[in-house]
C-alpha atoms as a PDB file:
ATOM      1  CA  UNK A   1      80.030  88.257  52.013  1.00  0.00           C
ATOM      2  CA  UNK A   2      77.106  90.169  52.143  1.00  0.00           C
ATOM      3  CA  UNK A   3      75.931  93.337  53.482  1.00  0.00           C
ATOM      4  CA  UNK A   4      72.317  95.004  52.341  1.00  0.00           C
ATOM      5  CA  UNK A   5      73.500  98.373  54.562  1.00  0.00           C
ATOM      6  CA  UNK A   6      70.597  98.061  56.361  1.00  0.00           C
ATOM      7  CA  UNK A   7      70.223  99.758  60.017  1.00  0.00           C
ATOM      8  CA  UNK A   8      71.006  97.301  63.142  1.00  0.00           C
ATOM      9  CA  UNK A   9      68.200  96.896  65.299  1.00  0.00           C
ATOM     10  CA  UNK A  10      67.504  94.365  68.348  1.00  0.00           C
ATOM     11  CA  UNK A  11      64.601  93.490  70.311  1.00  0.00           C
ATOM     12  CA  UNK A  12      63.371  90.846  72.482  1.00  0.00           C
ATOM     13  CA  UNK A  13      61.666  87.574  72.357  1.00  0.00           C
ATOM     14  CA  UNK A  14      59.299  86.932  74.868  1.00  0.00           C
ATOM     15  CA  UNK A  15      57.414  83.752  76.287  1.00  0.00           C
ATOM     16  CA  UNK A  16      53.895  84.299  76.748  1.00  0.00           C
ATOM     17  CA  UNK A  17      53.296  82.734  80.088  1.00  0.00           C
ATOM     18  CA  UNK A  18      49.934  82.725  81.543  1.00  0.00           C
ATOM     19  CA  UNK A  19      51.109  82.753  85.225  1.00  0.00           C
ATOM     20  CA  UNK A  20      51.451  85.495  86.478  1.00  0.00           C
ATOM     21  CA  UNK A  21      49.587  87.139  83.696  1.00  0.00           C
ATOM     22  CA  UNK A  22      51.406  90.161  83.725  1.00  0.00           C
ATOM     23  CA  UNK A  23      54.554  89.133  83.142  1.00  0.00           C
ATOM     24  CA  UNK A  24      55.079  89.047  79.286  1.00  0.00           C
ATOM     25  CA  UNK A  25      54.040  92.702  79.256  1.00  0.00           C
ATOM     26  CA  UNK A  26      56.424  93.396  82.317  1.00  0.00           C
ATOM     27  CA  UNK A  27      59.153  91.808  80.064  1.00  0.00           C
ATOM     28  CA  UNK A  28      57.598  94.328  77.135  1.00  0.00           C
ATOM     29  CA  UNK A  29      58.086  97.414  79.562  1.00  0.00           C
ATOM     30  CA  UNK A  30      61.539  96.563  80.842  1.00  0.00           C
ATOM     31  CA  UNK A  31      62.610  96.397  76.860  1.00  0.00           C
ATOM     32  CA  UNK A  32      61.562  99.237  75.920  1.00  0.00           C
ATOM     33  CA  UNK A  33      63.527 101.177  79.096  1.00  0.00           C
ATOM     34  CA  UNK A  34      66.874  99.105  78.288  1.00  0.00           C
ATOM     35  CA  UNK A  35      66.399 100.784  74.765  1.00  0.00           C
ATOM     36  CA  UNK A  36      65.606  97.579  72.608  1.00  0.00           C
ATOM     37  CA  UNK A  37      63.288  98.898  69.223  1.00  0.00           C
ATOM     38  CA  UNK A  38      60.944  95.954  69.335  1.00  0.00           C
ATOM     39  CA  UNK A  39      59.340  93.484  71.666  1.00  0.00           C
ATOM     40  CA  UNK A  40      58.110  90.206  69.834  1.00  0.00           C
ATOM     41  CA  UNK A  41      55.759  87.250  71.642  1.00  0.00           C
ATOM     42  CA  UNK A  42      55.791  83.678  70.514  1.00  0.00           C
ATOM     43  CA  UNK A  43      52.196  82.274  69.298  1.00  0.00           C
ATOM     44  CA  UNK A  44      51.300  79.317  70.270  1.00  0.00           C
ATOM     45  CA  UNK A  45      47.335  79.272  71.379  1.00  0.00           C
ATOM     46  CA  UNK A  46      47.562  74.964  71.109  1.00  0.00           C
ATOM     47  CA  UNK A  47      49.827  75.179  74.803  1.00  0.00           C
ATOM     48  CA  UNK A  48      47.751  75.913  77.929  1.00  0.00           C
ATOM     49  CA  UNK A  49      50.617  77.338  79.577  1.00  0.00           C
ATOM     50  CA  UNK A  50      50.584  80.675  77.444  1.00  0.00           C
ATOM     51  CA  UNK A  51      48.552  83.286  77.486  1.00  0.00           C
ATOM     52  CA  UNK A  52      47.306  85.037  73.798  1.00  0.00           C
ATOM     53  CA  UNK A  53      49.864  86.204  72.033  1.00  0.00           C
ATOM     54  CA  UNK A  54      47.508  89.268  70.224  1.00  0.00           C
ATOM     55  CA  UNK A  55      45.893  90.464  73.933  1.00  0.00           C
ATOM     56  CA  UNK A  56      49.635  90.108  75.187  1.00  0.00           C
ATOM     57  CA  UNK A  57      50.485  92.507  71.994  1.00  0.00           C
ATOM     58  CA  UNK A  58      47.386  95.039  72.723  1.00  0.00           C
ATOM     59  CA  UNK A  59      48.321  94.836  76.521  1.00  0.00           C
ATOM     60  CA  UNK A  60      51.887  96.066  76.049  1.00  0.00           C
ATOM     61  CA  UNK A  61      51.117  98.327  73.291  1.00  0.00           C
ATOM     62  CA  UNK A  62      49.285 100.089  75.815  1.00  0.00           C
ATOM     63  CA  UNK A  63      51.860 100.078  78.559  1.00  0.00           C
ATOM     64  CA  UNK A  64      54.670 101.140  76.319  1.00  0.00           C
ATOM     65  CA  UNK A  65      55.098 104.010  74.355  1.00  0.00           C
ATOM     66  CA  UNK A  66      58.169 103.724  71.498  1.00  0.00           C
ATOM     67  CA  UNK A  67      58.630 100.100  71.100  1.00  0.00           C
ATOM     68  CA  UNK A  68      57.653  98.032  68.482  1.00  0.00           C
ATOM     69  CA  UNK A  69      55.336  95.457  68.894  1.00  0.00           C
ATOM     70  CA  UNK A  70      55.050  91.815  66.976  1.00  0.00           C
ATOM     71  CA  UNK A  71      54.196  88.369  66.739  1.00  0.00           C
ATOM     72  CA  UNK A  72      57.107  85.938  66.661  1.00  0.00           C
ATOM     73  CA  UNK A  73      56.109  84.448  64.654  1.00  0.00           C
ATOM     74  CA  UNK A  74      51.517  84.271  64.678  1.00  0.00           C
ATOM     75  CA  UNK A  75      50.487  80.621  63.248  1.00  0.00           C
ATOM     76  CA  UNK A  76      48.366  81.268  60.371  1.00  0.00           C
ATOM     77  CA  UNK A  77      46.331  78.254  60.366  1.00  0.00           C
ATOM     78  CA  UNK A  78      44.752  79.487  63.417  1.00  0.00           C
ATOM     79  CA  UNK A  79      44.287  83.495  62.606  1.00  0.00           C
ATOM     80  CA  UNK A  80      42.373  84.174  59.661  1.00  0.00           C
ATOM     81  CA  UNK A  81      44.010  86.360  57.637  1.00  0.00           C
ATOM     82  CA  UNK A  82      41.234  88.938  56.963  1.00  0.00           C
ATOM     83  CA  UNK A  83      40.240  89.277  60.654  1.00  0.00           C
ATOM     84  CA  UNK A  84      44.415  89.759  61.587  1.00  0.00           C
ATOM     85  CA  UNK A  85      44.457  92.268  59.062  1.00  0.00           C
ATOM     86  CA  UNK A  86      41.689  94.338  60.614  1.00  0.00           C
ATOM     87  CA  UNK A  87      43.438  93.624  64.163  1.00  0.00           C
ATOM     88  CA  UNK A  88      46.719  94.845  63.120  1.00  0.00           C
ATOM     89  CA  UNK A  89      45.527  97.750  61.583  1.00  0.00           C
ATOM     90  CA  UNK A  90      43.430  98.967  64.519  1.00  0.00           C
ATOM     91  CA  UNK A  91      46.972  98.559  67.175  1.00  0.00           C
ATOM     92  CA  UNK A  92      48.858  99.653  64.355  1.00  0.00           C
ATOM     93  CA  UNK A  93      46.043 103.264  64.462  1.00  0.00           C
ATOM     94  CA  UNK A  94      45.887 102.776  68.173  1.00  0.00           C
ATOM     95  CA  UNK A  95      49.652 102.319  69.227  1.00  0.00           C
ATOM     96  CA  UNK A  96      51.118 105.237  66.648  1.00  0.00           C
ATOM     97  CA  UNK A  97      51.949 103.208  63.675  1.00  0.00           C
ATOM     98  CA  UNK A  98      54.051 100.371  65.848  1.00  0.00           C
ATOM     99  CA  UNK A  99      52.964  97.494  64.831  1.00  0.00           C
ATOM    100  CA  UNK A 100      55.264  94.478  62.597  1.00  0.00           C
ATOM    101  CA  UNK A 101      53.688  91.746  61.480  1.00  0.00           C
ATOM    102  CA  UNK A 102      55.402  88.329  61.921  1.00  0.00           C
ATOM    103  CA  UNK A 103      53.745  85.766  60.892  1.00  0.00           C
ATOM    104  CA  UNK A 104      54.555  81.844  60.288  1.00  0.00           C
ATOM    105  CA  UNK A 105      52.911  78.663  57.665  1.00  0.00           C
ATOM    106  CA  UNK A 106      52.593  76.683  60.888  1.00  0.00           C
ATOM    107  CA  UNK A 107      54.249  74.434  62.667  1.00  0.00           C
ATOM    108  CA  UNK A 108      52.738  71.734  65.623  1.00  0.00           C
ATOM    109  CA  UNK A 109      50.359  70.430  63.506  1.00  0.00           C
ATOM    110  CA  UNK A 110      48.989  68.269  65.927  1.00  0.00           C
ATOM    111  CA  UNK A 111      48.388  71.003  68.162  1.00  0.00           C
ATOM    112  CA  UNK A 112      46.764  73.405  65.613  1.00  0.00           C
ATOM    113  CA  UNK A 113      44.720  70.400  64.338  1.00  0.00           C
ATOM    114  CA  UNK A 114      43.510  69.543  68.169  1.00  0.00           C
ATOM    115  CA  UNK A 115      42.578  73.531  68.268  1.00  0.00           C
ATOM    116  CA  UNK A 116      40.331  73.240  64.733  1.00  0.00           C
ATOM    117  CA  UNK A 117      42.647  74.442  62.338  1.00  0.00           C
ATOM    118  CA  UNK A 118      43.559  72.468  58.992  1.00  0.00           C
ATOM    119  CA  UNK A 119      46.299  70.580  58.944  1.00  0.00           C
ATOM    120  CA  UNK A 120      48.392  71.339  55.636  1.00  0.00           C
ATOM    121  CA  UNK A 121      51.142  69.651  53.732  1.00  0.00           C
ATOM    122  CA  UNK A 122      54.077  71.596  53.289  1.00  0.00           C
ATOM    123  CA  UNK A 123      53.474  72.601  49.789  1.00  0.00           C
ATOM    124  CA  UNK A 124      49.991  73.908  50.915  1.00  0.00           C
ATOM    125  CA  UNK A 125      51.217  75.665  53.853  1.00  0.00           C
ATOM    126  CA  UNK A 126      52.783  77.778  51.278  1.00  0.00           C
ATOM    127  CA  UNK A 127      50.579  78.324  48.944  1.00  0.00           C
ATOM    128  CA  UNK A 128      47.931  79.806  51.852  1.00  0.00           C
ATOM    129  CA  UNK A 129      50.645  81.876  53.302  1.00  0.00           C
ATOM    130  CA  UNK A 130      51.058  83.643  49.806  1.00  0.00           C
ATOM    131  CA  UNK A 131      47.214  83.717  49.753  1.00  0.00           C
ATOM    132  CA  UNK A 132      47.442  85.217  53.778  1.00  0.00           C
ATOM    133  CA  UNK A 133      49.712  88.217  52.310  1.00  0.00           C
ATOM    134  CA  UNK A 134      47.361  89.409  49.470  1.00  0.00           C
ATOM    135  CA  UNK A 135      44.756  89.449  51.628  1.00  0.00           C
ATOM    136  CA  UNK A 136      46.683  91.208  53.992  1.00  0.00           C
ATOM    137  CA  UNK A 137      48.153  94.232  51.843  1.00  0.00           C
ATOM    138  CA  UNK A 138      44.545  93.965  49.985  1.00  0.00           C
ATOM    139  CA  UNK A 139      42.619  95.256  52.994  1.00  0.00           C
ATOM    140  CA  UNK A 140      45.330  97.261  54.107  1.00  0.00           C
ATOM    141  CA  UNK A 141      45.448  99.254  50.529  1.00  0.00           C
ATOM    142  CA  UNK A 142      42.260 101.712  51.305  1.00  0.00           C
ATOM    143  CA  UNK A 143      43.855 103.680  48.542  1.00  0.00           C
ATOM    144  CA  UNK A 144      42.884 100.592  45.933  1.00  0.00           C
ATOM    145  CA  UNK A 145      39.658 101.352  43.960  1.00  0.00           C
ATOM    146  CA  UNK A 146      36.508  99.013  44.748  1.00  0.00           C
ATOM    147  CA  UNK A 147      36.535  96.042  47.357  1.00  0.00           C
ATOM    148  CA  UNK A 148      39.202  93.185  47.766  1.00  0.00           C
ATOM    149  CA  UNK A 149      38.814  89.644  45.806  1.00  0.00           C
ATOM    150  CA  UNK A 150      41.232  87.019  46.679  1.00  0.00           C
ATOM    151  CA  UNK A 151      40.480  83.804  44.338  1.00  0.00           C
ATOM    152  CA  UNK A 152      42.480  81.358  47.099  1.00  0.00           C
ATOM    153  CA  UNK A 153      42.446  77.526  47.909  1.00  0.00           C
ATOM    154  CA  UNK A 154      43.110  78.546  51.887  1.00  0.00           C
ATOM    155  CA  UNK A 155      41.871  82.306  52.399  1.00  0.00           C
ATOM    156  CA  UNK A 156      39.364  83.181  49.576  1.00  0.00           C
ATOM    157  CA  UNK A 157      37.628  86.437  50.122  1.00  0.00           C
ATOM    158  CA  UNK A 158      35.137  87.750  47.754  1.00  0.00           C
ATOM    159  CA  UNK A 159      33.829  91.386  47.563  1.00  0.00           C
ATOM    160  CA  UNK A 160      34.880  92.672  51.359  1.00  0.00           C
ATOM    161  CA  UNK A 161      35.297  96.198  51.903  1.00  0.00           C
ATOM    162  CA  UNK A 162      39.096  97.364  52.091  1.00  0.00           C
ATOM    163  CA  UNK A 163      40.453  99.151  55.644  1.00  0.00           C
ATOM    164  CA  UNK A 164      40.802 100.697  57.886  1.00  0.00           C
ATOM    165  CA  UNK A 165      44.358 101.549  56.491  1.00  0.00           C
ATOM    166  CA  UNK A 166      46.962 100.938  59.641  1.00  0.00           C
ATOM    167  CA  UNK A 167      48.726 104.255  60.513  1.00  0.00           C
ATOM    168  CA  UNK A 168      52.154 103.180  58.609  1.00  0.00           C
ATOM    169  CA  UNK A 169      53.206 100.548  56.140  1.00  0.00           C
ATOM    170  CA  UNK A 170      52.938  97.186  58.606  1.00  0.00           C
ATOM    171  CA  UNK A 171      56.148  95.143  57.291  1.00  0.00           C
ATOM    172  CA  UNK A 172      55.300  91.302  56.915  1.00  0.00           C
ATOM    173  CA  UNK A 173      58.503  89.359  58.197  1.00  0.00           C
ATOM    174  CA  UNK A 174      58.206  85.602  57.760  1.00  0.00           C
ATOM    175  CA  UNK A 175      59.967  83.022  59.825  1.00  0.00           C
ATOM    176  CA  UNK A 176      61.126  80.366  57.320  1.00  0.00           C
ATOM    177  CA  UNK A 177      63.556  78.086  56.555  1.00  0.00           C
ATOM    178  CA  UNK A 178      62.872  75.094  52.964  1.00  0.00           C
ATOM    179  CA  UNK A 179      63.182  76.504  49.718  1.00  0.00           C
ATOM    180  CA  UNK A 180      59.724  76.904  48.779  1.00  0.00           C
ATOM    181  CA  UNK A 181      59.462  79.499  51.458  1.00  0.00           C
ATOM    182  CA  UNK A 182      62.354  81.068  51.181  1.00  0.00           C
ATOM    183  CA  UNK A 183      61.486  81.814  47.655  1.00  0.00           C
ATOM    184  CA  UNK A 184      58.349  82.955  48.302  1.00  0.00           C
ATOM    185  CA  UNK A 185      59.842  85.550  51.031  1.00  0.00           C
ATOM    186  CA  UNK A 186      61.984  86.551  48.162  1.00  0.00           C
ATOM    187  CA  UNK A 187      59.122  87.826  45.572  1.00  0.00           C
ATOM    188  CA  UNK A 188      56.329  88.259  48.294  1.00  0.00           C
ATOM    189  CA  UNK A 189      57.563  89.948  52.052  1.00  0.00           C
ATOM    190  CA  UNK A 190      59.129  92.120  53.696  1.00  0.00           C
ATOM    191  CA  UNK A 191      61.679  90.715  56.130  1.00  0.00           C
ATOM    192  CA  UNK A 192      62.931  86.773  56.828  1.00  0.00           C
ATOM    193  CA  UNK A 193      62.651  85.892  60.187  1.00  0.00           C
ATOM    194  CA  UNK A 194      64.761  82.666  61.314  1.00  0.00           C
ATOM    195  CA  UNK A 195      66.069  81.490  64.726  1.00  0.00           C
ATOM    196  CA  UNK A 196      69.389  80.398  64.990  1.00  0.00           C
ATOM    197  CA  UNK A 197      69.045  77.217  67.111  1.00  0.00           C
ATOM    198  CA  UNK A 198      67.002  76.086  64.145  1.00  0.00           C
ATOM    199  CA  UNK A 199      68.801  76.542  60.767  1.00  0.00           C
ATOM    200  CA  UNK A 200      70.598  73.365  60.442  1.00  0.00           C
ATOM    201  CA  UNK A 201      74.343  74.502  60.008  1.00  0.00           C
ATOM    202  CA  UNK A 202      74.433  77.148  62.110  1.00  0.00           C
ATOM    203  CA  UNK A 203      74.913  80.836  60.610  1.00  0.00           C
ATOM    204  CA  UNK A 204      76.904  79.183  58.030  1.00  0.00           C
ATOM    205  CA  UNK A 205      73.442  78.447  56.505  1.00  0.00           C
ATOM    206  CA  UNK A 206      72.326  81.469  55.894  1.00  0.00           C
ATOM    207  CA  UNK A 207      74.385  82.692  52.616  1.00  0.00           C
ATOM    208  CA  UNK A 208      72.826  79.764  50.923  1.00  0.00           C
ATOM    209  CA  UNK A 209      69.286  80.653  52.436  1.00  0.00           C
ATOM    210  CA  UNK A 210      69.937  84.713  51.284  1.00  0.00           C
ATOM    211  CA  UNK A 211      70.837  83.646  48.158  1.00  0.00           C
ATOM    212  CA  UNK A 212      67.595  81.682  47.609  1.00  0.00           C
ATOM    213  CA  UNK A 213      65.694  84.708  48.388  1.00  0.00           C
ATOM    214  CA  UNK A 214      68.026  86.932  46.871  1.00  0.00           C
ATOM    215  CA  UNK A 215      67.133  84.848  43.442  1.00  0.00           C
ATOM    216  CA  UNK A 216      63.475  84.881  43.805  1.00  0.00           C
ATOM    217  CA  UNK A 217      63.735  88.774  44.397  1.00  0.00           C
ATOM    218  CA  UNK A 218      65.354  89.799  41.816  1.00  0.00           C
ATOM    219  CA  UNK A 219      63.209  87.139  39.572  1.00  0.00           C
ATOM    220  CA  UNK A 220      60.325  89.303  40.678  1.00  0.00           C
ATOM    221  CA  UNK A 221      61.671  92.833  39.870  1.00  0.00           C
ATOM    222  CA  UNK A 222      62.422  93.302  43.349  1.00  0.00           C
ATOM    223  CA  UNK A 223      65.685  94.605  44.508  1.00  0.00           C
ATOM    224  CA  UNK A 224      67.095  91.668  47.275  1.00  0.00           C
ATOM    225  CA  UNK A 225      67.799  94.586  49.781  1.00  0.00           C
ATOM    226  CA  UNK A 226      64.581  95.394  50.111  1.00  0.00           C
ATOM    227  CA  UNK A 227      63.810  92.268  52.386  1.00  0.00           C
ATOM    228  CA  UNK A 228      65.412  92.617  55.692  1.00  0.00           C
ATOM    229  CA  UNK A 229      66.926  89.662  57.619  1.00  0.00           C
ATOM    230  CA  UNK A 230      66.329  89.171  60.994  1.00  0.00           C
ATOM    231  CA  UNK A 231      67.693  86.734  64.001  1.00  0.00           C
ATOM    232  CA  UNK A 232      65.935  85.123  66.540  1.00  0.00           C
ATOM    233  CA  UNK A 233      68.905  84.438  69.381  1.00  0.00           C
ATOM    234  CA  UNK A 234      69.799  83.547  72.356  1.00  0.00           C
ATOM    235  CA  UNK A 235      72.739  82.723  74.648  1.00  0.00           C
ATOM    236  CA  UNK A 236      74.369  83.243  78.077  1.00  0.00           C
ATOM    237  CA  UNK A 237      76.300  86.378  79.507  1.00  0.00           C
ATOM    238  CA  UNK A 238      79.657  85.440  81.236  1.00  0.00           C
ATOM    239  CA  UNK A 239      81.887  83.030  80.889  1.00  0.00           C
ATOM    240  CA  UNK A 240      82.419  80.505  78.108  1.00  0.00           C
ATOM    241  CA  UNK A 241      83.451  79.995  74.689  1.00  0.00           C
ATOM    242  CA  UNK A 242      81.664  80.222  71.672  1.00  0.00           C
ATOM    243  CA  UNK A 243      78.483  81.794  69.276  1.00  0.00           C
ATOM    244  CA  UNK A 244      76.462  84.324  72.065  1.00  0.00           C
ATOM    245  CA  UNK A 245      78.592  82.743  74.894  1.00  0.00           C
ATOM    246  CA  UNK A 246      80.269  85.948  76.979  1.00  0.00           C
ATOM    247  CA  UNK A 247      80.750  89.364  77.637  1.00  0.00           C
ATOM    248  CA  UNK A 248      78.682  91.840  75.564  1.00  0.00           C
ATOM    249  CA  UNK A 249      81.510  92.872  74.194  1.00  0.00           C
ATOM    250  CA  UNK A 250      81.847  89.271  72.727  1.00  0.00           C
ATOM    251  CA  UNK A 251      78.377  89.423  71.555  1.00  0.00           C
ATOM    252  CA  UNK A 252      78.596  92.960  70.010  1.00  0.00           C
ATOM    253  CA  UNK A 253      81.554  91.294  67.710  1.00  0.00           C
ATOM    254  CA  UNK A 254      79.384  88.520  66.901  1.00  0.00           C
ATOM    255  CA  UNK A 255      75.916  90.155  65.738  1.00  0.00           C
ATOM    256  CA  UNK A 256      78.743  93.114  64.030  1.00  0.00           C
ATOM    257  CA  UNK A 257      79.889  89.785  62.150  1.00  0.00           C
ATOM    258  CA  UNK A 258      76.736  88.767  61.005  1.00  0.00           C
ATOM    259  CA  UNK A 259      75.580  92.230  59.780  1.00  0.00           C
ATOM    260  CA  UNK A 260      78.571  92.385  57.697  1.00  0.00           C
ATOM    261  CA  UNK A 261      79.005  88.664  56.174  1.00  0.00           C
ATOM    262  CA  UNK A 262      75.385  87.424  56.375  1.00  0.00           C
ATOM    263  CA  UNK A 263      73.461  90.480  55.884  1.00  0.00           C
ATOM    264  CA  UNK A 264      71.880  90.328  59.038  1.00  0.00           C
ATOM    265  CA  UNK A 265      70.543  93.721  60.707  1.00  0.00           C
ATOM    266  CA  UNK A 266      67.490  92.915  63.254  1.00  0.00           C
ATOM    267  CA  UNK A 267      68.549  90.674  65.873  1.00  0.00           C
ATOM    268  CA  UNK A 268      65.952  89.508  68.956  1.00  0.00           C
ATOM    269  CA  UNK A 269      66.711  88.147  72.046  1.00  0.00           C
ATOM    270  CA  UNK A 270      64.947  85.522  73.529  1.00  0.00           C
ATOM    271  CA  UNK A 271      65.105  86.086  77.031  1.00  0.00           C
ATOM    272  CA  UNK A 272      62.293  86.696  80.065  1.00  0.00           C
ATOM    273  CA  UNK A 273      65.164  87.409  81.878  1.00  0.00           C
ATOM    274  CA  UNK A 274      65.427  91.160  83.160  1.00  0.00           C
ATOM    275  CA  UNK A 275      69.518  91.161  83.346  1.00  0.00           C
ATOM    276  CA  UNK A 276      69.597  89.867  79.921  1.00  0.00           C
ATOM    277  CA  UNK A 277      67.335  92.295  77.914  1.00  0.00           C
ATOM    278  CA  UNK A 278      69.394  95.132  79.834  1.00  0.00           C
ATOM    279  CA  UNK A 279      72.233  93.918  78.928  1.00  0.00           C
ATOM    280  CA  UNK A 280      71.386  93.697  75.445  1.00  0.00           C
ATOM    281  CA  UNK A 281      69.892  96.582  74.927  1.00  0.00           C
ATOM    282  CA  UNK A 282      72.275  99.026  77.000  1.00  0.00           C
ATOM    283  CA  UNK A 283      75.572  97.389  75.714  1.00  0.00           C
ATOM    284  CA  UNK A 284      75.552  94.912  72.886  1.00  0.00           C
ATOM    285  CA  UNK A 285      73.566  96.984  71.072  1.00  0.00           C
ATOM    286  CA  UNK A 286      75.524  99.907  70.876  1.00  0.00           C
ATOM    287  CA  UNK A 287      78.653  98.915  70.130  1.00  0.00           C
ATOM    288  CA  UNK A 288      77.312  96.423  67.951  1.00  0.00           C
ATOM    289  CA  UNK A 289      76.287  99.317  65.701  1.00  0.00           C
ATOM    290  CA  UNK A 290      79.675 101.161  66.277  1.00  0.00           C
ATOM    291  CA  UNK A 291      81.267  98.363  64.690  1.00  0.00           C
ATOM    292  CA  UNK A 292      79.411  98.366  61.460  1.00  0.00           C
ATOM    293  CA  UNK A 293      79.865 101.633  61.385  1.00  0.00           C
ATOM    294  CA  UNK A 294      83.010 101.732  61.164  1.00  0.00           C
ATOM    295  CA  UNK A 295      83.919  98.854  59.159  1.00  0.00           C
ATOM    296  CA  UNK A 296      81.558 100.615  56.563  1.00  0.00           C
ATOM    297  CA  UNK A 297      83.207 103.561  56.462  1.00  0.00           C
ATOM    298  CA  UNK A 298      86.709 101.600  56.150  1.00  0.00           C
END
């Protein structure tokens, strides 16, 4: 069992439709009135059907005015590290410090290869993700003397100036799942990002995956609860049996459960649908927090 004592926080998980334009940020809007803390957007600039994930991001930066505002999770082999650091630092200035960076190795290979990106083994994707987060906190850290040098295989970058500074500490959550990453998420980021229809034995999977990180954390000097863990869901309000099947009051129980034995405390819905996100943020939400509350204090 395993509880960091982190903060519960929920958010939404939004598809990026290009028809009607508008409604990703409409989705953004509604989130932020049904009290969810962050809106996230899926990247995937390969599929027609989408609009861009980092205009969608600007766009509802602008319409909202609390909410936090992410990728989930941006494909790296198709933004440039340096130039995403510059763009997350001006929203970040621009939208009051609200800005998370989520970011991903890659995935659809074909489709980032048909778009002119370089298609990576696994053990490279890796190695120019590390390389994508020292750039990243390198022209972030306007407070380091003299301009940033990254020596890199992936993302080299030799003698650029540092800044401008975003207007708060942007946290780098990675959405990973092998070893390798894991590890590196351990010694390197800020926050794991997984989706549960993906890890391969269900929740049950992640004490082996936290423990991974957990390792490569404190091999680093870093204490493990400084990397928060964060869940990409979804599920169906109503009837039914089973994980996210129910009332919220069945879902409250559930996230409450894996706060407190998986050391889960950010968990994002992924749902365009209005009732959902309302739902979510009004009820689960809530009483998913008075339940961790309490069992703490017990």
């Amino acid at each position: 069992m395993t509880d960091y004592g982190h903060d519960l926080w929920f958010g939404s998980f939004v598809t990026p439709v290009a028809q009607p334009p508008g409604a990703p940020v409409e989705a953004a809007v509604l989130s932020e009135r049904a009290g969810l803390d962050l809106v996230s957007f899926q990247d995937h600039p390969y599929q027609a059907a989408f609009g861009d994930t980092w205009t969608l991001m600007s766009w509802a930066a602008a319409r909202t005015e609390r909410i936090r505002i992410s990728g989930n999770v941006l494909s790296l082999p198709l933004r440039p590290p340096a130039v995403l650091a510059r763009a997350a630092a001006t929203l970040d200035r621009l939208s009051g410090g609200r800005v998370e960076m989520g970011i991903g190795a890659g995935a659809f290979w074909d489709g980032i290869a048909a778009m002119g990106g370089t298609r990576l083994e696994p053990g490279q994707a890796v190695r120019a993700l590390e390389e994508a987060i020292a750039v990243l906190r390198g022209l972030w850290a306007t407070d380091e003397p003299g301009r940033l040098t990254v020596e890199g295989e992936f993302h080299p970058v030799s003698g650029v100036r540092r800044g401008p500074a975003p207007a708060h500490p942007i946290p780098i959550n990675i959405g990973a799942y092998k070893p390798r990453m894991l590890r590196l998420i351990g010694r390197a980021a800020d926050g794991w990002l997984p989706s549960l229809g993906y890890l391969p034995d269900g929740p049950s999977s992640l004490a082996a995956m936290n423990e991974l990180i957990d390792d490569a954390a404190s091999a680093a000097g870093r204490d493990p609860a400084a990397v928060t863990r964060i869940l990409n869901l979804n599920g169906t309000f109503g009837g039914g049996a089973g994980l996210f099947r129910g009332t919220p009051e069945v879902w409250a129980e559930q996230v409450a459960d894996l706060a407190l034995q998986y050391g889960m405390s950010g968990f994002v819905l992924a749902s365009d649908d209005p009732g959902d996100l309302s739902r979510f943020g009004r009820e689960v939400a809530p009483r998913a927090r008075e339940i961790v509350a309490a069992e703490r204090a017990a």
